[in-house]
C-alpha atoms as a PDB file:
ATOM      1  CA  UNK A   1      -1.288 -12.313 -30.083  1.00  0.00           C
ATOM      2  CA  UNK A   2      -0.075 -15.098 -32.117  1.00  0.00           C
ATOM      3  CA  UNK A   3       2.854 -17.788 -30.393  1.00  0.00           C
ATOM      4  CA  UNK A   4       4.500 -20.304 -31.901  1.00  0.00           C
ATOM      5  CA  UNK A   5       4.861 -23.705 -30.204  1.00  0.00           C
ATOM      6  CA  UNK A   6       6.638 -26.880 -30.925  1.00  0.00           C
ATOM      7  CA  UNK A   7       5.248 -30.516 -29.985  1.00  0.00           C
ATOM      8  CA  UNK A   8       7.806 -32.443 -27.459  1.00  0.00           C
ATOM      9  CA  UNK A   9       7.378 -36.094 -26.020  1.00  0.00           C
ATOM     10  CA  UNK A  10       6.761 -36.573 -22.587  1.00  0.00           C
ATOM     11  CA  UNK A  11      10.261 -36.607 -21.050  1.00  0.00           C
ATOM     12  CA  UNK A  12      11.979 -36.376 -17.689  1.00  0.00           C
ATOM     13  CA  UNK A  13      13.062 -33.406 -15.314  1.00  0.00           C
ATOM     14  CA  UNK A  14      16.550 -33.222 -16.608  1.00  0.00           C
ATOM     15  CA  UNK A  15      15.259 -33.085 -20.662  1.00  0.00           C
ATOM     16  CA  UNK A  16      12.960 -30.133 -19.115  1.00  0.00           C
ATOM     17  CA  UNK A  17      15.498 -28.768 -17.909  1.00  0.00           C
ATOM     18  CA  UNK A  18      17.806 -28.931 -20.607  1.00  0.00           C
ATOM     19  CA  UNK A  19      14.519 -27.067 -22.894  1.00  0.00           C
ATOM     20  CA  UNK A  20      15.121 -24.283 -20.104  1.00  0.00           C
ATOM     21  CA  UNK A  21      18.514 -23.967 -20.673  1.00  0.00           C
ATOM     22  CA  UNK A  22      17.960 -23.556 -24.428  1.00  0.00           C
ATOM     23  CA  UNK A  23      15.763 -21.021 -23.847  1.00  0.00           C
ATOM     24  CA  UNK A  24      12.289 -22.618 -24.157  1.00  0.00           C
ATOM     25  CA  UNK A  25       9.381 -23.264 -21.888  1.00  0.00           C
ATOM     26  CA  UNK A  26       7.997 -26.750 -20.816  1.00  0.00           C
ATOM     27  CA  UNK A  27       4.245 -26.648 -21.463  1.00  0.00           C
ATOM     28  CA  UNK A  28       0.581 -28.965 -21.923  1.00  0.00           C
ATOM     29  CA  UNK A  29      -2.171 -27.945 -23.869  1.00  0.00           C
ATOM     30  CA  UNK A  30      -5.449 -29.179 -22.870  1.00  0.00           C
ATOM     31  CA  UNK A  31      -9.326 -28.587 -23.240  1.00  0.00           C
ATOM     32  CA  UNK A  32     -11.899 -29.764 -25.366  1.00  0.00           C
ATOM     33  CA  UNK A  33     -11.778 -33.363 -27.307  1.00  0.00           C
ATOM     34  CA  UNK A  34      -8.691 -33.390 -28.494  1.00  0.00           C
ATOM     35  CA  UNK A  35      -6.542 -35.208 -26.250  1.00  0.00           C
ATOM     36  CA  UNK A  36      -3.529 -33.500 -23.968  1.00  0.00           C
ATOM     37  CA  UNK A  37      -0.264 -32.205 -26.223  1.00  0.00           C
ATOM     38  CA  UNK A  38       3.142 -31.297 -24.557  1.00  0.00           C
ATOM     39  CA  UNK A  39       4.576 -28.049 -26.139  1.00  0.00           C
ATOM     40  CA  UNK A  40       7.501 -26.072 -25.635  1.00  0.00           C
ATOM     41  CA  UNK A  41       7.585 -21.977 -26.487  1.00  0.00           C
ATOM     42  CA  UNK A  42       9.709 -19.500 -26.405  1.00  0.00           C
ATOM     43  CA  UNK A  43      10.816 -17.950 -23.512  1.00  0.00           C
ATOM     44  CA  UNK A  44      11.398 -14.614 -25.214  1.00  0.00           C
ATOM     45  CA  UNK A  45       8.108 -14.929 -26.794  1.00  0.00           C
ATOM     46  CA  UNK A  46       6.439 -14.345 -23.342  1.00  0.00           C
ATOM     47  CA  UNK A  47       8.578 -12.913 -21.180  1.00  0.00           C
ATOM     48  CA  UNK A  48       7.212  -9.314 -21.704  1.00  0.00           C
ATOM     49  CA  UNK A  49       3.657 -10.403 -20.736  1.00  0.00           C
ATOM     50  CA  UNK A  50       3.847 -13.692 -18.789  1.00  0.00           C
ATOM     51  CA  UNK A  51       3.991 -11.652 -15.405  1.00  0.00           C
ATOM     52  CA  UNK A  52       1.609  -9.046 -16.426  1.00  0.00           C
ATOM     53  CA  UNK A  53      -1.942  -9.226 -14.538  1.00  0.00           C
ATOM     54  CA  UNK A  54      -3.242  -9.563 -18.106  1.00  0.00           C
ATOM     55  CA  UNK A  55      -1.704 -13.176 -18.844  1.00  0.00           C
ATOM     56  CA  UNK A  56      -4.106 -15.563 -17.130  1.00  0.00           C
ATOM     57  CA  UNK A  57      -6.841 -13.867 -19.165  1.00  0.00           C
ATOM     58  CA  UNK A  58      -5.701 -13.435 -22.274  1.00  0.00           C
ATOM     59  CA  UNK A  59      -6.650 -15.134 -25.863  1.00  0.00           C
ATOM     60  CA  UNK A  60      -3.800 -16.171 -27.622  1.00  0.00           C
ATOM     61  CA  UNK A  61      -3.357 -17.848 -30.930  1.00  0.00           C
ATOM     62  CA  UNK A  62      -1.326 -20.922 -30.476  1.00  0.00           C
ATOM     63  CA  UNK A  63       0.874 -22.320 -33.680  1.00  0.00           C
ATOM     64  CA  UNK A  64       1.882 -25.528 -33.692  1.00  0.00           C
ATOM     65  CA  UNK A  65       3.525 -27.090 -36.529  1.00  0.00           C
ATOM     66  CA  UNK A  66       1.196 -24.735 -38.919  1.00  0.00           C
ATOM     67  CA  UNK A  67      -2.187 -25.422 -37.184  1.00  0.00           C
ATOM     68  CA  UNK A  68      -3.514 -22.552 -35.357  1.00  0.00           C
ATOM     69  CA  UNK A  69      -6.023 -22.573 -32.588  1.00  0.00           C
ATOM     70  CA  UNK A  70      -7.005 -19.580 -29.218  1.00  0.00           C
ATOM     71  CA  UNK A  71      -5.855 -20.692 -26.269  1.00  0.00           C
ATOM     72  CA  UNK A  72      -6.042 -19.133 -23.038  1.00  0.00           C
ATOM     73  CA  UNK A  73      -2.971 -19.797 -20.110  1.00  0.00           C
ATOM     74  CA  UNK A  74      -4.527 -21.190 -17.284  1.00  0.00           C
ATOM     75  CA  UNK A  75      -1.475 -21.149 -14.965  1.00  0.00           C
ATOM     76  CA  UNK A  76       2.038 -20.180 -14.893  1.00  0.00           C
ATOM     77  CA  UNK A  77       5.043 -22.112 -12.750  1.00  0.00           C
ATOM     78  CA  UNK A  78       7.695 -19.580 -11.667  1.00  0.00           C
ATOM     79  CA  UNK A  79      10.944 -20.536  -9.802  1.00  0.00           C
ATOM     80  CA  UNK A  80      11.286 -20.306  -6.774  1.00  0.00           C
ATOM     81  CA  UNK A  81      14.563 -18.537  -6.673  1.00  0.00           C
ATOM     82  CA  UNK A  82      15.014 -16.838 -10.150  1.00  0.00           C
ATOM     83  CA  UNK A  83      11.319 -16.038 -10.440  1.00  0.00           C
ATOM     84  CA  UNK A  84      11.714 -17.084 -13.998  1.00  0.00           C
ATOM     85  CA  UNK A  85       8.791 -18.966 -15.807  1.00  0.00           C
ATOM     86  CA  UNK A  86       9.106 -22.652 -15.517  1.00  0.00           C
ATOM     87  CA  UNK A  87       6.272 -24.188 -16.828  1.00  0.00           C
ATOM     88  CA  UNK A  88       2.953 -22.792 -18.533  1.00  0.00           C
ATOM     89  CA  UNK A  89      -0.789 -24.356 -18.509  1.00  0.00           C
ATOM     90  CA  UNK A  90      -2.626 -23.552 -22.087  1.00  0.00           C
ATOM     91  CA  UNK A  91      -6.390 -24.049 -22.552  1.00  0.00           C
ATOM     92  CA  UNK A  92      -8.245 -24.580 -25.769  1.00  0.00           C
ATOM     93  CA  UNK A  93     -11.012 -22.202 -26.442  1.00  0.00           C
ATOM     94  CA  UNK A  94     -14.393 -23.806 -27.373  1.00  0.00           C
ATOM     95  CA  UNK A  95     -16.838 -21.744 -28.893  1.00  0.00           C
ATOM     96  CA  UNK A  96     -20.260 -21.747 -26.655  1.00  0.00           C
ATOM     97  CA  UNK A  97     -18.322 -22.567 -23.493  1.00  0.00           C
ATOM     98  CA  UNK A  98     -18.062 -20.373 -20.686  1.00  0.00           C
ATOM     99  CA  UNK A  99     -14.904 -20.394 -18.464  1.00  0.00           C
ATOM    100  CA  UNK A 100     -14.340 -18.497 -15.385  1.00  0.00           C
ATOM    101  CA  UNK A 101     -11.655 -15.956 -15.035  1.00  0.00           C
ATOM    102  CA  UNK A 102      -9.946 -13.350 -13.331  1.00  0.00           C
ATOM    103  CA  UNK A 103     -10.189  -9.926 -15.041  1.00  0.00           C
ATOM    104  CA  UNK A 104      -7.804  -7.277 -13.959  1.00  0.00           C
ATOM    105  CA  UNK A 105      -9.689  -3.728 -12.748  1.00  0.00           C
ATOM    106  CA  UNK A 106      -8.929  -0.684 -14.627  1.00  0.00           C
ATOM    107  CA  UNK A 107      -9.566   3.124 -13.550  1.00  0.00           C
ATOM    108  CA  UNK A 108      -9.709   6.015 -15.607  1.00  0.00           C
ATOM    109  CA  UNK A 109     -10.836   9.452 -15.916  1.00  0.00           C
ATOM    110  CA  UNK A 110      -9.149  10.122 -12.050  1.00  0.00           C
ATOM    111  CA  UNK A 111      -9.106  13.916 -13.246  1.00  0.00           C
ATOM    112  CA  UNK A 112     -12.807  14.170 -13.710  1.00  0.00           C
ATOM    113  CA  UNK A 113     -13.418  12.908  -9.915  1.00  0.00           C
ATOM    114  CA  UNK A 114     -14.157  16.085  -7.497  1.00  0.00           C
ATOM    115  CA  UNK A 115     -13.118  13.583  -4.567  1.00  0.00           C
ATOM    116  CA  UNK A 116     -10.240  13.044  -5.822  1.00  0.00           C
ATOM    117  CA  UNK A 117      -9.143  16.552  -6.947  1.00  0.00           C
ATOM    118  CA  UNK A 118     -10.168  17.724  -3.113  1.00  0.00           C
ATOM    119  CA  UNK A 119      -7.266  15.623  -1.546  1.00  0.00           C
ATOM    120  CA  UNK A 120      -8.917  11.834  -1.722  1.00  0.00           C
ATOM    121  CA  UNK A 121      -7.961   8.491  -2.166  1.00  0.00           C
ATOM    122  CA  UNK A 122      -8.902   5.851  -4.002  1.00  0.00           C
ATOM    123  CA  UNK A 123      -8.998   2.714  -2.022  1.00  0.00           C
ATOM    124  CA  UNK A 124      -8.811   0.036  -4.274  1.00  0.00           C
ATOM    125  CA  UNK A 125     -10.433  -2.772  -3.055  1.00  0.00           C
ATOM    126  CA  UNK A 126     -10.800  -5.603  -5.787  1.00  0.00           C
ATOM    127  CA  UNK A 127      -7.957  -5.341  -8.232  1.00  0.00           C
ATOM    128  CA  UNK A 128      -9.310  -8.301 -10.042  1.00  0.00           C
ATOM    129  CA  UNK A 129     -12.443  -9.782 -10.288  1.00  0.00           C
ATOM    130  CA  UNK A 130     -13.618 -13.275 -11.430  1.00  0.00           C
ATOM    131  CA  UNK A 131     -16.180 -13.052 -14.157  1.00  0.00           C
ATOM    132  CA  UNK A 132     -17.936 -15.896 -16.075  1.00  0.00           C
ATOM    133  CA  UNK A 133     -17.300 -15.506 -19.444  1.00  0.00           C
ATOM    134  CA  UNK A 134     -18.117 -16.708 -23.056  1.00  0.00           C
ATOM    135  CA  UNK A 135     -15.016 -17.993 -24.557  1.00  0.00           C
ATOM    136  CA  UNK A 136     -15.274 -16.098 -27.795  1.00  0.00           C
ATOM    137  CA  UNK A 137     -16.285 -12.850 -25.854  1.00  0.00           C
ATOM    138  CA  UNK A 138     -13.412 -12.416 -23.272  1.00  0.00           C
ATOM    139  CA  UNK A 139     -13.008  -9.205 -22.079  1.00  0.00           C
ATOM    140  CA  UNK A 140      -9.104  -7.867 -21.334  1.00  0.00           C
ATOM    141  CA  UNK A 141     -10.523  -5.748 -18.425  1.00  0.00           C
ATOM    142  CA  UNK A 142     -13.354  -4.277 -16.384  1.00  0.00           C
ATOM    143  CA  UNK A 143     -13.399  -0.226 -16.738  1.00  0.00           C
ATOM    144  CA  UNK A 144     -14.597   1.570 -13.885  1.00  0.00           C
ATOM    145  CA  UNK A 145     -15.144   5.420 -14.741  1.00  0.00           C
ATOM    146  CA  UNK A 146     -14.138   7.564 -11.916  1.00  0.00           C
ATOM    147  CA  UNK A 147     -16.174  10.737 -13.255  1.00  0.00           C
ATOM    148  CA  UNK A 148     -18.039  13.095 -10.958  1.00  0.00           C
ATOM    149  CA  UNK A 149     -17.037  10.311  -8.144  1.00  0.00           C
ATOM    150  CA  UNK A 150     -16.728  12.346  -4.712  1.00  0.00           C
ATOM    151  CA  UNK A 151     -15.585  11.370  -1.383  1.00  0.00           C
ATOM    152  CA  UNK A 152     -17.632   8.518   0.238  1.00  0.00           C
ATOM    153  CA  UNK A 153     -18.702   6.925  -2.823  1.00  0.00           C
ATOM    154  CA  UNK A 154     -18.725   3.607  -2.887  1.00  0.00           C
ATOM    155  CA  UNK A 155     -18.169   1.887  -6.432  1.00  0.00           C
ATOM    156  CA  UNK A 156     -20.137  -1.998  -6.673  1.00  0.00           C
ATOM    157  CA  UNK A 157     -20.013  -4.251  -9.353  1.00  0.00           C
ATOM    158  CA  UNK A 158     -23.274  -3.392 -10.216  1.00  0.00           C
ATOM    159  CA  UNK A 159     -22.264   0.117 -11.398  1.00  0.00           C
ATOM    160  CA  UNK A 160     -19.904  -1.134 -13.598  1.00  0.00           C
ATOM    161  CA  UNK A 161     -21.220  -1.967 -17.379  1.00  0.00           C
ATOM    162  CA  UNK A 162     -19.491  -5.523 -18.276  1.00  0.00           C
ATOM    163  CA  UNK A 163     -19.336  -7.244 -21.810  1.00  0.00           C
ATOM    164  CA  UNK A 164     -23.042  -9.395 -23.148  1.00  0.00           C
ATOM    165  CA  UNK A 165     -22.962 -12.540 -21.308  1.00  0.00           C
ATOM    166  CA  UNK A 166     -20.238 -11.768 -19.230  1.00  0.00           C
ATOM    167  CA  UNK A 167     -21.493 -12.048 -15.169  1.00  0.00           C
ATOM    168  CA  UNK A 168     -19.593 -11.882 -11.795  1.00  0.00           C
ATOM    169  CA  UNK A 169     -19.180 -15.300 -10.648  1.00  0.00           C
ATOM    170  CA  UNK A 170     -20.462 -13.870  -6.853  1.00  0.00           C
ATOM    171  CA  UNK A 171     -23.943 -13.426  -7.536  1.00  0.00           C
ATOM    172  CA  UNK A 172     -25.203 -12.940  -3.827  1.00  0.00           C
ATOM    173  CA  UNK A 173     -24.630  -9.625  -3.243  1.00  0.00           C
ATOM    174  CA  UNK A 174     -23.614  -6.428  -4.531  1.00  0.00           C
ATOM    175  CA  UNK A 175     -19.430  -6.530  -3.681  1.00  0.00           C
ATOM    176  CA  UNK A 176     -17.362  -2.904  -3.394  1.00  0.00           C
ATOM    177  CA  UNK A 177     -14.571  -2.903  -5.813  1.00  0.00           C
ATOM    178  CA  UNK A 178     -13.489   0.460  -5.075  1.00  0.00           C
ATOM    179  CA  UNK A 179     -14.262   3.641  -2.789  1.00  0.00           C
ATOM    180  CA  UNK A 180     -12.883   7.592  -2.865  1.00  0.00           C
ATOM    181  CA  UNK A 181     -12.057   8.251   0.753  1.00  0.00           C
ATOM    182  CA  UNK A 182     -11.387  10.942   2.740  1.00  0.00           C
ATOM    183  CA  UNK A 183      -7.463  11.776   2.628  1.00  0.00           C
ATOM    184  CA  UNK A 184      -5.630  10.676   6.129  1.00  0.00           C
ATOM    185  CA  UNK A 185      -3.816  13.495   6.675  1.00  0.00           C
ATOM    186  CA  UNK A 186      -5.213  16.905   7.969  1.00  0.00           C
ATOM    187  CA  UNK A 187      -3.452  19.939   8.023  1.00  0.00           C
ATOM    188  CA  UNK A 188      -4.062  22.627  10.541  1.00  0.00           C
ATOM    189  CA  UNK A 189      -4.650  25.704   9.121  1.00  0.00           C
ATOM    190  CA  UNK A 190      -1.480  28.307   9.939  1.00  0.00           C
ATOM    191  CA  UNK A 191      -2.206  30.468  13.065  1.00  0.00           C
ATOM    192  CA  UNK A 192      -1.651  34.333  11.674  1.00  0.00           C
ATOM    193  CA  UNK A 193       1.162  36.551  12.976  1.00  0.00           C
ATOM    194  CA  UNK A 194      -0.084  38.709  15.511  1.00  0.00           C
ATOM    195  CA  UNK A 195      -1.463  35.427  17.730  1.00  0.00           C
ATOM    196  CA  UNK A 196       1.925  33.884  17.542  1.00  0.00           C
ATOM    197  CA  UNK A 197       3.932  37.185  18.641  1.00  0.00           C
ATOM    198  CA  UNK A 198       1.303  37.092  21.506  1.00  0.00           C
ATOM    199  CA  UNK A 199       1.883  33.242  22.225  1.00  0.00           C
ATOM    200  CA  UNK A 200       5.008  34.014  22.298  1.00  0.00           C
ATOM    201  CA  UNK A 201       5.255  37.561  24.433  1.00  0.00           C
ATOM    202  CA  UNK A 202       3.135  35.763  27.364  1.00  0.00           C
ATOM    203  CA  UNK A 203       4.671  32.790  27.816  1.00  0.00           C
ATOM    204  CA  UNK A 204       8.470  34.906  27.352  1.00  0.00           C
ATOM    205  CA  UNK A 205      10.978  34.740  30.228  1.00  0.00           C
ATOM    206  CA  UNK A 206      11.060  37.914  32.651  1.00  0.00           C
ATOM    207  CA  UNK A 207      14.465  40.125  32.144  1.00  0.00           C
ATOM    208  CA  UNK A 208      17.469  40.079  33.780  1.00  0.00           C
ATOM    209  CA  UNK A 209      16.292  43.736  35.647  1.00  0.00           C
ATOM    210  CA  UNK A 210      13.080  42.274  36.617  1.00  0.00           C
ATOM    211  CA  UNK A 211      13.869  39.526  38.136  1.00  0.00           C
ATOM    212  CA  UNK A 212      15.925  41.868  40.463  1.00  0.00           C
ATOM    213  CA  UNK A 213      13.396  44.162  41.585  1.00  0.00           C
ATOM    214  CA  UNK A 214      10.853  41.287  42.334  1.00  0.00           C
ATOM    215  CA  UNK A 215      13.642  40.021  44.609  1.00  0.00           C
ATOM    216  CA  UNK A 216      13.782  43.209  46.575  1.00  0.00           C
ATOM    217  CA  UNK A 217      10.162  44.229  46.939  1.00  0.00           C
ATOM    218  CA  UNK A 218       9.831  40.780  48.561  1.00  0.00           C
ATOM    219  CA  UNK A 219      10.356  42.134  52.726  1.00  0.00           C
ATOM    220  CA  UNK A 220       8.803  38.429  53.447  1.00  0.00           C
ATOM    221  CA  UNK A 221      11.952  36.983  52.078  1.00  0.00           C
ATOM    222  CA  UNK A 222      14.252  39.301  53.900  1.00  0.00           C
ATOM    223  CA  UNK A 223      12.856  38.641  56.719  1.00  0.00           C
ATOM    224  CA  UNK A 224      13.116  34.650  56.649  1.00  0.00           C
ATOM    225  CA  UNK A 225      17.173  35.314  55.623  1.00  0.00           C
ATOM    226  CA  UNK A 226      17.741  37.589  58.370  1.00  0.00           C
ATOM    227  CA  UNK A 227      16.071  35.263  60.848  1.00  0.00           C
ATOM    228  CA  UNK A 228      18.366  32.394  58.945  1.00  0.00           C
ATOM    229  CA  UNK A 229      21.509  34.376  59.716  1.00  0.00           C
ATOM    230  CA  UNK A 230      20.632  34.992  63.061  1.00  0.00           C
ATOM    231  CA  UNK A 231      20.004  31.481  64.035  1.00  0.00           C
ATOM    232  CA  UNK A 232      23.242  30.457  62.693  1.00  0.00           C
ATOM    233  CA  UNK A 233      25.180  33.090  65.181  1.00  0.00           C
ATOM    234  CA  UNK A 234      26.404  31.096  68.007  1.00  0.00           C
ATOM    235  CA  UNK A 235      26.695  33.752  71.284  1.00  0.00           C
ATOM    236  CA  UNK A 236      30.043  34.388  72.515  1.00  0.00           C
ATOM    237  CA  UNK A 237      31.536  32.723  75.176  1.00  0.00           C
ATOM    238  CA  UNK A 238      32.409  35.092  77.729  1.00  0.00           C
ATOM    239  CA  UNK A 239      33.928  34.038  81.201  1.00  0.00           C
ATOM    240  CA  UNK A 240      32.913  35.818  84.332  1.00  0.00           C
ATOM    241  CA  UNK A 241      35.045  38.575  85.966  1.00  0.00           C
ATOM    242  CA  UNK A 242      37.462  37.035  88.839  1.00  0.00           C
ATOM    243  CA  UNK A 243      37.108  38.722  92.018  1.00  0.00           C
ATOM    244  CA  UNK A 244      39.935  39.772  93.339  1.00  0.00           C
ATOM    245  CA  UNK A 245      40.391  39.341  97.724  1.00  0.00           C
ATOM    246  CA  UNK A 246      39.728  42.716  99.826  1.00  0.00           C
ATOM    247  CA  UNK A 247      43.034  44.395 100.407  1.00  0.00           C
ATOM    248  CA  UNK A 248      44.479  43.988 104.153  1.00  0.00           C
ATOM    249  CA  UNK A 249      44.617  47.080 106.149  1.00  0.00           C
END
């Protein structure tokens, strides 16, 4: 990708901000023996890839004032409320020198993975890796080919076929960068027909007629309400007969 750049002095906040409000980005090229430039590009020259994952790692052919030369971005300012690039870090490539860098992870072929195609997931684990890397042999990412992968299997770096020259920067041990796992969710396989109807028959409510008849055949509950009634009667009150005196003959 070729970007054109223009050479500004060193100035203040408020000049960089007034580059901003034209439209441009404050920037610094750096790297190898030429000494530090500020530069100003753009802003609609990058603003389709500045926030991709691909930025930070990817050669670009720098223009300024007809002199071309790769340069890599190093770092990217954003603000803090418009999340709009601020300021950009550029570093000249020299030939023979390795730089370390974060390489975004790619996955393809998910079709061809049996896990995947029997309800798995693919837990991502690294989404970018930092490889040490030739500067004339960068690569834009790492591949991992998700064919015949099944559940359980466990993808490591060292499965994964990277660029000549090109080595993970953590060299003491064998790191995961991805996994196809089993899926969380379960279902429960659908009872048939004939179990629910019986589920359903056993556990029903008796009828209305039922319930009646079990209430009569029950002579032990009788039996307590008549003794309930009976306790509640109260005998009557009856006052003895007055005797009346023996007649006088």
């Amino acid at each position: 990708m070729n970007l054109k750049a223009v050479k500004r002095n060193k100035g203040s906040s408020r000049s960089n901000n007034k580059l901003r409000e034209e439209g441009l980005i404050p920037a610094i090229l750096y790297g190898g023996k030429n000494p530090n430039q500020n530069i100003s590009v753009e802003k609609k020259d990058v603003k389709n890839i500045v926030k991709s994952d691909t930025f930070l790692s990817k050669v670009l052919e720098l223009e300024i004032e007809g002199k071309k030369e790769k340069v890599i971005p190093r770092d990217v300012s954003f603000h803090v409320v418009s999340e709009e690039p601020v300021h950009i870090d550029f570093m000249r490539i020299i030939t023979g020198k390795k730089i370390n860098l974060e390489i975004p992870v790619k996955f393809i072929n998910q079709n061809d993975s049996p896990g995947l195609k029997r309800g798995g997931v693919l837990n991502i684990v690294r989404r970018k890796v930092e490889l040490q890397c030739p500067a004339e042999n960068i690569p834009n990412d790492i591949t991992v080919d998700l064919t015949g992968s099944d559940i359980g299997t466990s993808i490591k770096i060292s499965s994964v076929k990277l660029s000549e020259n090109v080595t993970p920067t953590i060299t003491d041990r064998d790191f995961v960068i991805a996994t196809v796992a089993a899926p969380t969710v379960i279902k429960e396989p659908e009872k048939p027909a004939e179990e629910t109807v019986a589920e359903g028959a056993e556990g029903a409510a008796p009828t209305e007629g039922a319930e009646a008849s079990t209430k009569d055949a029950d002579p032990a509950k009788k039996d307590d309400k008549a003794k309930e009634s009976g306790a509640e009667k109260k005998p009557d009150d009856k006052k003895p007969a007055e005797k009346k005196p023996p007649e006088k003959k």
